[in-house]
PDB file of N, CA and C in Angstrom:
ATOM      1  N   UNK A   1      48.657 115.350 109.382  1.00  0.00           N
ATOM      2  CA  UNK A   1      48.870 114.265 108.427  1.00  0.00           C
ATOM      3  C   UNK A   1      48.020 113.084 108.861  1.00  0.00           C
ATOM      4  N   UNK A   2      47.310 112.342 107.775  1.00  0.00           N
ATOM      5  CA  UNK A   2      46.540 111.391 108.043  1.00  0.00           C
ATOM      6  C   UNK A   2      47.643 110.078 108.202  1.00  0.00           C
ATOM      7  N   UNK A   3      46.886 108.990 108.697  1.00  0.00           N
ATOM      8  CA  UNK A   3      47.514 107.428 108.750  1.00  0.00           C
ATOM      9  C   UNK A   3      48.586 107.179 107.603  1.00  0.00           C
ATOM     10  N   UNK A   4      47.679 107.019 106.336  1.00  0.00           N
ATOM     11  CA  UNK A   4      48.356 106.629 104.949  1.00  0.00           C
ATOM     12  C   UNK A   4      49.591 107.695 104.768  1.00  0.00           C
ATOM     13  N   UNK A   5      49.271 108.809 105.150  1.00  0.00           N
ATOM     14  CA  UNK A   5      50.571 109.620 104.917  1.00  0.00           C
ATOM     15  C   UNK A   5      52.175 108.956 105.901  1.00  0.00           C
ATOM     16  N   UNK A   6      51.370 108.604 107.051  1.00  0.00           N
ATOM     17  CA  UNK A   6      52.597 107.804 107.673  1.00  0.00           C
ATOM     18  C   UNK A   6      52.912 106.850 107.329  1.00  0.00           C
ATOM     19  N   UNK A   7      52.285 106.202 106.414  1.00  0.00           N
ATOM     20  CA  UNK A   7      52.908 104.366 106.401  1.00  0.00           C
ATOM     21  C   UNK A   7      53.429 104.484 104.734  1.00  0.00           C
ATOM     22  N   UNK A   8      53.186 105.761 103.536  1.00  0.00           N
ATOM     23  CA  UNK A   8      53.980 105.784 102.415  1.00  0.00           C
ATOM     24  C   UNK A   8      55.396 106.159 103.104  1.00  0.00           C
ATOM     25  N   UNK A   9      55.486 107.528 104.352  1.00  0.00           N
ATOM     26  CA  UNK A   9      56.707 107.573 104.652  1.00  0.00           C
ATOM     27  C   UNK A   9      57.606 106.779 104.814  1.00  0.00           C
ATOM     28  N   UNK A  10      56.874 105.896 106.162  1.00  0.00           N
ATOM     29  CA  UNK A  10      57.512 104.653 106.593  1.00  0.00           C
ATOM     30  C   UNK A  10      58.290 103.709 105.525  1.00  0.00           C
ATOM     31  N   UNK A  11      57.006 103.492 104.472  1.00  0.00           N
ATOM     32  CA  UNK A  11      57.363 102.306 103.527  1.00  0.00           C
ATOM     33  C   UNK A  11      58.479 102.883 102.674  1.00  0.00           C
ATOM     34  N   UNK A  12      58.210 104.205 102.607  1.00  0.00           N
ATOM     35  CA  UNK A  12      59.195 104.476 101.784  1.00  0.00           C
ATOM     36  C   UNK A  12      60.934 104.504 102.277  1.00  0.00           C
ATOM     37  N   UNK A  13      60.869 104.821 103.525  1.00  0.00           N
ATOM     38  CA  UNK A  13      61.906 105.386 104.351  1.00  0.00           C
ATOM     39  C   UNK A  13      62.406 103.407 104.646  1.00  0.00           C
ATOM     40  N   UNK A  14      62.059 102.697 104.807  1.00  0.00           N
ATOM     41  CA  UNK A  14      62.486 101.097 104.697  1.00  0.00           C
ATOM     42  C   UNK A  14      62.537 100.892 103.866  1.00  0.00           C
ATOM     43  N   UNK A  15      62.452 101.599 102.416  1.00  0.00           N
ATOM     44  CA  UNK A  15      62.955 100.485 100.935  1.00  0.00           C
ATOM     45  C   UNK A  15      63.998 101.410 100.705  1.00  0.00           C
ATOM     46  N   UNK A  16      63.906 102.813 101.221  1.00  0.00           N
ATOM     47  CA  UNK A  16      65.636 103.585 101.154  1.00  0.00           C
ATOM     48  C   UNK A  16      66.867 102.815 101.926  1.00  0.00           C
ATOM     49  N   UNK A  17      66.198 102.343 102.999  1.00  0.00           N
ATOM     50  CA  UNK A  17      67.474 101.598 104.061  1.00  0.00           C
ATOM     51  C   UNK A  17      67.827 100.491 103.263  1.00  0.00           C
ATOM     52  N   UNK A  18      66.888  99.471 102.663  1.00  0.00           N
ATOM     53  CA  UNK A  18      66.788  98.439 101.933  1.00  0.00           C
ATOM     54  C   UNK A  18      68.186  98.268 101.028  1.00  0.00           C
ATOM     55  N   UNK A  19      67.723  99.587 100.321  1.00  0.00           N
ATOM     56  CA  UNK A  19      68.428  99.814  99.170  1.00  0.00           C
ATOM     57  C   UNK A  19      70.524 100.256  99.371  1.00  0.00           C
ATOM     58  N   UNK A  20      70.020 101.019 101.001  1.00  0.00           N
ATOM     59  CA  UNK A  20      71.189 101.274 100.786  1.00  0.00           C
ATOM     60  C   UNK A  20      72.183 100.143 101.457  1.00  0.00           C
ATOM     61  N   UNK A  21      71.292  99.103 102.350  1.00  0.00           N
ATOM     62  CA  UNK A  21      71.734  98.075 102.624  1.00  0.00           C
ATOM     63  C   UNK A  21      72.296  97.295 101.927  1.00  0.00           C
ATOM     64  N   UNK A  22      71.842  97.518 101.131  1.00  0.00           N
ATOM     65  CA  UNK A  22      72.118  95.997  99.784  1.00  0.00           C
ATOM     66  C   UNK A  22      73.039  96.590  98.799  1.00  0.00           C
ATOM     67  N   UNK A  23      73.134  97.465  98.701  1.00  0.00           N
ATOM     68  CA  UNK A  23      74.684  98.489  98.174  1.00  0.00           C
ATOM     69  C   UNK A  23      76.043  98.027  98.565  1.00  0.00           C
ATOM     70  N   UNK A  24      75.433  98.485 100.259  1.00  0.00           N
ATOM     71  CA  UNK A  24      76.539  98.317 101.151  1.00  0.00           C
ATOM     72  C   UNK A  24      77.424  96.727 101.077  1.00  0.00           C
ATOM     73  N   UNK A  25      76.172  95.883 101.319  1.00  0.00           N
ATOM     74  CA  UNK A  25      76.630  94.266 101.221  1.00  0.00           C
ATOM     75  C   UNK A  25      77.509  94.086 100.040  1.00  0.00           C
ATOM     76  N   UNK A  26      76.875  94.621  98.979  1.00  0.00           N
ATOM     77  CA  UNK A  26      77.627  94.520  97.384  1.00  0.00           C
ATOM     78  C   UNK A  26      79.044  95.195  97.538  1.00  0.00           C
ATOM     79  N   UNK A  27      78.938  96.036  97.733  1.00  0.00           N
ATOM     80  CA  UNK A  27      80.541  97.220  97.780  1.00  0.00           C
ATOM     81  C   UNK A  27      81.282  96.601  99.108  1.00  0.00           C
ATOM     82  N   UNK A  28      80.936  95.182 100.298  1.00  0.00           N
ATOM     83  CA  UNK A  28      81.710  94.653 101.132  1.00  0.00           C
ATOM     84  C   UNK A  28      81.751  93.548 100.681  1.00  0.00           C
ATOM     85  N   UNK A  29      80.980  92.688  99.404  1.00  0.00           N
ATOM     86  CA  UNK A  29      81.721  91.497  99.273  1.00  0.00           C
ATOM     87  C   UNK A  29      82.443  92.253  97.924  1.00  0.00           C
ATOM     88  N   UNK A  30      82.824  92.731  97.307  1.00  0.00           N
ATOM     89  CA  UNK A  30      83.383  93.059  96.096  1.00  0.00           C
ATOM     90  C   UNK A  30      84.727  93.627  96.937  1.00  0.00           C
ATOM     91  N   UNK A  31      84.891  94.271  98.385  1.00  0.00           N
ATOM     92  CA  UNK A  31      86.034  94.636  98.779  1.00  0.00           C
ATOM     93  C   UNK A  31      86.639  93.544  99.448  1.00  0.00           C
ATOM     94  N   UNK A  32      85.840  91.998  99.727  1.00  0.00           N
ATOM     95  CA  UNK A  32      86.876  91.069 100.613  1.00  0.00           C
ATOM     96  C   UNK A  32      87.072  90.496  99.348  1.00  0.00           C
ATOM     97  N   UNK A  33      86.518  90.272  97.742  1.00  0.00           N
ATOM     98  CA  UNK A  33      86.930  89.623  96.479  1.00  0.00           C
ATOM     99  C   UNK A  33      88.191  90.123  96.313  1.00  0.00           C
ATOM    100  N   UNK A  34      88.600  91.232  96.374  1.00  0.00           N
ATOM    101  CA  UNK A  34      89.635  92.659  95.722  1.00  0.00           C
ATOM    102  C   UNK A  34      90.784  91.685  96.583  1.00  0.00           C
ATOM    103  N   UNK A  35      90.396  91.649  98.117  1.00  0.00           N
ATOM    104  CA  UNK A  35      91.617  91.070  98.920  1.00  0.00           C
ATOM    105  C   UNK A  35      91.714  89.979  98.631  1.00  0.00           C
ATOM    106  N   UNK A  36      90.920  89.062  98.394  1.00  0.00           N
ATOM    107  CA  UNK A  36      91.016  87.540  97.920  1.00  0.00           C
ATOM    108  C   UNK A  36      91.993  87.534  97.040  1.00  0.00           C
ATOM    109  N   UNK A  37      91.706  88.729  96.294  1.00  0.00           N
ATOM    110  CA  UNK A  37      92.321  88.170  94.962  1.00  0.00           C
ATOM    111  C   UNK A  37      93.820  88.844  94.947  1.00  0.00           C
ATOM    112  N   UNK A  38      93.986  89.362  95.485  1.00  0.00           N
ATOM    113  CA  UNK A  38      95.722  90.258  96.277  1.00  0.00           C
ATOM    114  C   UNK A  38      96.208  89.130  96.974  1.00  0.00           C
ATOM    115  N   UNK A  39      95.671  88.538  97.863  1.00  0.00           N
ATOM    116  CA  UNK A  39      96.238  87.520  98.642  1.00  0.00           C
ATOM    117  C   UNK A  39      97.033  86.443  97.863  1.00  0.00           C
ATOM    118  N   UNK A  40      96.193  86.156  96.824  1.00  0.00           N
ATOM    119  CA  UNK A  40      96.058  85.079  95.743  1.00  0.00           C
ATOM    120  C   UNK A  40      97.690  85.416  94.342  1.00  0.00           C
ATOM    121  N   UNK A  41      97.384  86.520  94.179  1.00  0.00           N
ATOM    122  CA  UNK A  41      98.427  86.970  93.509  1.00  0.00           C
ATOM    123  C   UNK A  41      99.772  86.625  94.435  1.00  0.00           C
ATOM    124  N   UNK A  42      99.793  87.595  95.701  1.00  0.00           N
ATOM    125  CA  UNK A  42     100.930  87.742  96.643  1.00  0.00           C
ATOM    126  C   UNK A  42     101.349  86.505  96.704  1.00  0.00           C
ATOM    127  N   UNK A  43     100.618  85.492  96.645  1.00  0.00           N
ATOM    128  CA  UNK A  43     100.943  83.877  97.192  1.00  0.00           C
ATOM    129  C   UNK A  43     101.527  82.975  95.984  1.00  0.00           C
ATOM    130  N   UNK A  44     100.890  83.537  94.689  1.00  0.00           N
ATOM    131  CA  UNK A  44     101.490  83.098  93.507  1.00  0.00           C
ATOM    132  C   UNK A  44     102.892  83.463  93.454  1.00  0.00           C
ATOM    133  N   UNK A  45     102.654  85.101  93.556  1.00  0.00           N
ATOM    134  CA  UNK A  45     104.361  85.571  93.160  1.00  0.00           C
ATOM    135  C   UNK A  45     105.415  85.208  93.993  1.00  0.00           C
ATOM    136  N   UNK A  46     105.158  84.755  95.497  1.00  0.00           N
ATOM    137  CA  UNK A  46     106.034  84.682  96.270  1.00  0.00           C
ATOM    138  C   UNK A  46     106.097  83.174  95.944  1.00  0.00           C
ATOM    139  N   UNK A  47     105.708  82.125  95.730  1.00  0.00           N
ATOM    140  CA  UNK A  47     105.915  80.891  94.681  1.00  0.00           C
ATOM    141  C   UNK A  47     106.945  80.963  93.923  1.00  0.00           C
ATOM    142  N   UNK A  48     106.520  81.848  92.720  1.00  0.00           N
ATOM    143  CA  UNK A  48     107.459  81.714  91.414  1.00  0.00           C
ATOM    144  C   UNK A  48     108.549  81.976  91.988  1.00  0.00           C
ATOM    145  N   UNK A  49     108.901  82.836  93.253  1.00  0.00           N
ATOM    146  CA  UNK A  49     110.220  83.428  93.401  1.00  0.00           C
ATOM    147  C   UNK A  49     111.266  82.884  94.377  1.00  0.00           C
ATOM    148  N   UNK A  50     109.865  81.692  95.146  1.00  0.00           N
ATOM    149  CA  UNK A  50     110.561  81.048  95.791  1.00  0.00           C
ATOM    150  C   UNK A  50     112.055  80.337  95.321  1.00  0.00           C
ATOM    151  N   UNK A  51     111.894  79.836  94.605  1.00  0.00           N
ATOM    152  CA  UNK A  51     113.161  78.839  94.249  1.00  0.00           C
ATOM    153  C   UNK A  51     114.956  79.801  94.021  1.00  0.00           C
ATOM    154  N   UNK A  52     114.141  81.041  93.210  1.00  0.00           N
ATOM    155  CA  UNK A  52     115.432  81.649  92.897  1.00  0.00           C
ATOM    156  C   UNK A  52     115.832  82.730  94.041  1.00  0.00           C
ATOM    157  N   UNK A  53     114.798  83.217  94.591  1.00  0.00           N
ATOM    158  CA  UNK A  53     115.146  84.161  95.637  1.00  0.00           C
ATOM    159  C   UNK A  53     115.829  82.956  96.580  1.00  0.00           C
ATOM    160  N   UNK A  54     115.244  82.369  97.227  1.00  0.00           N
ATOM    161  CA  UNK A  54     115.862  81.191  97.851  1.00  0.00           C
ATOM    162  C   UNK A  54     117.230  81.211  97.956  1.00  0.00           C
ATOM    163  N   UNK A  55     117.956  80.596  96.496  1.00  0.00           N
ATOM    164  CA  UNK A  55     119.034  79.974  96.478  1.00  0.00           C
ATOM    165  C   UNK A  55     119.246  81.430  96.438  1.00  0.00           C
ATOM    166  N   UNK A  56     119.209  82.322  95.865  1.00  0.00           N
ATOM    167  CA  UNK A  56     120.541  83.574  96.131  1.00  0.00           C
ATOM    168  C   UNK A  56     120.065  84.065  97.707  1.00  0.00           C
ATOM    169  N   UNK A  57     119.325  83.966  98.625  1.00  0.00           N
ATOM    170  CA  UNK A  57     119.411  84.195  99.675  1.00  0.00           C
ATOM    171  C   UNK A  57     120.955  82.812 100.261  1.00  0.00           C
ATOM    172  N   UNK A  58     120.391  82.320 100.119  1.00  0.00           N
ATOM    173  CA  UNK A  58     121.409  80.863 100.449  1.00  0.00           C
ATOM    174  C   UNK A  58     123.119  81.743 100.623  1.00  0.00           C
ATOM    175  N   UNK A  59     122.788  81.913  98.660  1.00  0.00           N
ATOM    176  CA  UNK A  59     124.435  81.955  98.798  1.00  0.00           C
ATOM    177  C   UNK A  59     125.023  83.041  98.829  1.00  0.00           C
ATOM    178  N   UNK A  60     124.558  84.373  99.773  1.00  0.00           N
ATOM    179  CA  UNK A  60     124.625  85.467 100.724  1.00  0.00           C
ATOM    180  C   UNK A  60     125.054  84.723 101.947  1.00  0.00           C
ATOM    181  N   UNK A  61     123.840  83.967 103.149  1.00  0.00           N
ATOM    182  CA  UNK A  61     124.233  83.331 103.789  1.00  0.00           C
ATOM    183  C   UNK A  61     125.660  82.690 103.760  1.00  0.00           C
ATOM    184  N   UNK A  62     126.466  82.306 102.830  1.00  0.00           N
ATOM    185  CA  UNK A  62     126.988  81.007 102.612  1.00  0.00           C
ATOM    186  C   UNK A  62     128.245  82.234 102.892  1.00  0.00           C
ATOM    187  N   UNK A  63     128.022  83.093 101.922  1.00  0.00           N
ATOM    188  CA  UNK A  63     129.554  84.309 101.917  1.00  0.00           C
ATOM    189  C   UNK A  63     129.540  85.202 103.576  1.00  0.00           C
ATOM    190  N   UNK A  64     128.300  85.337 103.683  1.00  0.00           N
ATOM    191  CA  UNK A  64     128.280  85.857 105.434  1.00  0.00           C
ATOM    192  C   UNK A  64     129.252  85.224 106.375  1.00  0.00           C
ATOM    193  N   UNK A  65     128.878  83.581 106.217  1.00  0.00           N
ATOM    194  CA  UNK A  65     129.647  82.775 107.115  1.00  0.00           C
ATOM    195  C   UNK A  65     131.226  82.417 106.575  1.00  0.00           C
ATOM    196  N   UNK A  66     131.352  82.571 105.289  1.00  0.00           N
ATOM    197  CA  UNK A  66     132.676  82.479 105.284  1.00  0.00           C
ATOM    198  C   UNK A  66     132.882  83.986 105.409  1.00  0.00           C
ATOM    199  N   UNK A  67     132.917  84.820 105.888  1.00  0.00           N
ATOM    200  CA  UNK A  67     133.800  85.933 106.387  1.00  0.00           C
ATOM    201  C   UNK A  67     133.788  86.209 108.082  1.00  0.00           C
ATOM    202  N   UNK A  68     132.605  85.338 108.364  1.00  0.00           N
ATOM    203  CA  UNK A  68     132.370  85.611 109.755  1.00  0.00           C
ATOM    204  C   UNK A  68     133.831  84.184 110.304  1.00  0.00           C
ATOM    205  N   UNK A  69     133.895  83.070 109.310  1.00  0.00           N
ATOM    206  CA  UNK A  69     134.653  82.177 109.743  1.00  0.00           C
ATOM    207  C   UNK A  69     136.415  82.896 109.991  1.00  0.00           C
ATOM    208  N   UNK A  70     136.747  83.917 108.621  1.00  0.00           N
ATOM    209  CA  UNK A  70     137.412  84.468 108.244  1.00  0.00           C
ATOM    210  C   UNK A  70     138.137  84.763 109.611  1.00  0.00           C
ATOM    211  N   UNK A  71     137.242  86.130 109.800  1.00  0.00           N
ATOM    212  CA  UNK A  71     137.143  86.775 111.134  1.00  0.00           C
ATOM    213  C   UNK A  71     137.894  85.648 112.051  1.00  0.00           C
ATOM    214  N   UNK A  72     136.895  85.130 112.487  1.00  0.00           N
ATOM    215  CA  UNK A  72     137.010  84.135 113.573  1.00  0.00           C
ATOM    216  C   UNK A  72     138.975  83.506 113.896  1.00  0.00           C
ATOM    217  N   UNK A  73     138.952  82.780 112.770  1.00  0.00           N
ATOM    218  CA  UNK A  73     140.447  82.288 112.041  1.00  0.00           C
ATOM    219  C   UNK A  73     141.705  83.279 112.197  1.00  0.00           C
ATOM    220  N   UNK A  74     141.068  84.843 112.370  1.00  0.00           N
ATOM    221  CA  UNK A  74     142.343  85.752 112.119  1.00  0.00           C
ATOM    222  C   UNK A  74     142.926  86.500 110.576  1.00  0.00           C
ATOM    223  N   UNK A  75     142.030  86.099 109.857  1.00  0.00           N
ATOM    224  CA  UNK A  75     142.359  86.001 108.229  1.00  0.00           C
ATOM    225  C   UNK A  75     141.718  87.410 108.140  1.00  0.00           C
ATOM    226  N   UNK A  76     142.728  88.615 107.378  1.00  0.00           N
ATOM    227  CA  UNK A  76     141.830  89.504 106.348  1.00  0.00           C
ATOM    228  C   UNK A  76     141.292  89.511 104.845  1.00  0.00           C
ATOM    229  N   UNK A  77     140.270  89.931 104.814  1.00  0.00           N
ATOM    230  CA  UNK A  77     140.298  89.405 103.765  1.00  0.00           C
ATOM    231  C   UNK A  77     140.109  91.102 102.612  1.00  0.00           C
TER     232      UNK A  77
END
């Protein structure tokens, strides 16, 4: 094989890497967007739900301790 036969390889064999480089970059920022945007949701929904999950967590808590007081007191309930 002459010179030129090595440097179409070459050139060619660096615009394949090129190519698959720049794929790659595309298909890794489009997969940290995907999480961006999961994060973004997760953070919304756990928002909206704050207030009501909240208070009925609360008033679980609230019946926990009055039976644990119960207990305590001697009382069945």
């Amino acid at each position: 094989m002459d010179v030129n036969t090595y440097i179409v390889v070459a050139s060619a064999g660096l615009a394949g890497l090129g190519m698959v480089t720049v794929a790659g970059l595309n298909g890794w920022r489009g997969w940290l967007q995907l999480k961006r945007q999961e994060m973004d949701h997760l953070h919304a929904a756990g928002a909206a739900q704050h207030g009501a999950g909240a208070r009925i967590e609360i008033a679980d808590l609230r019946e926990r301790i009055r039976k644990l007081e119960a207990i305590a007191a001697g009382i069945e309930l």
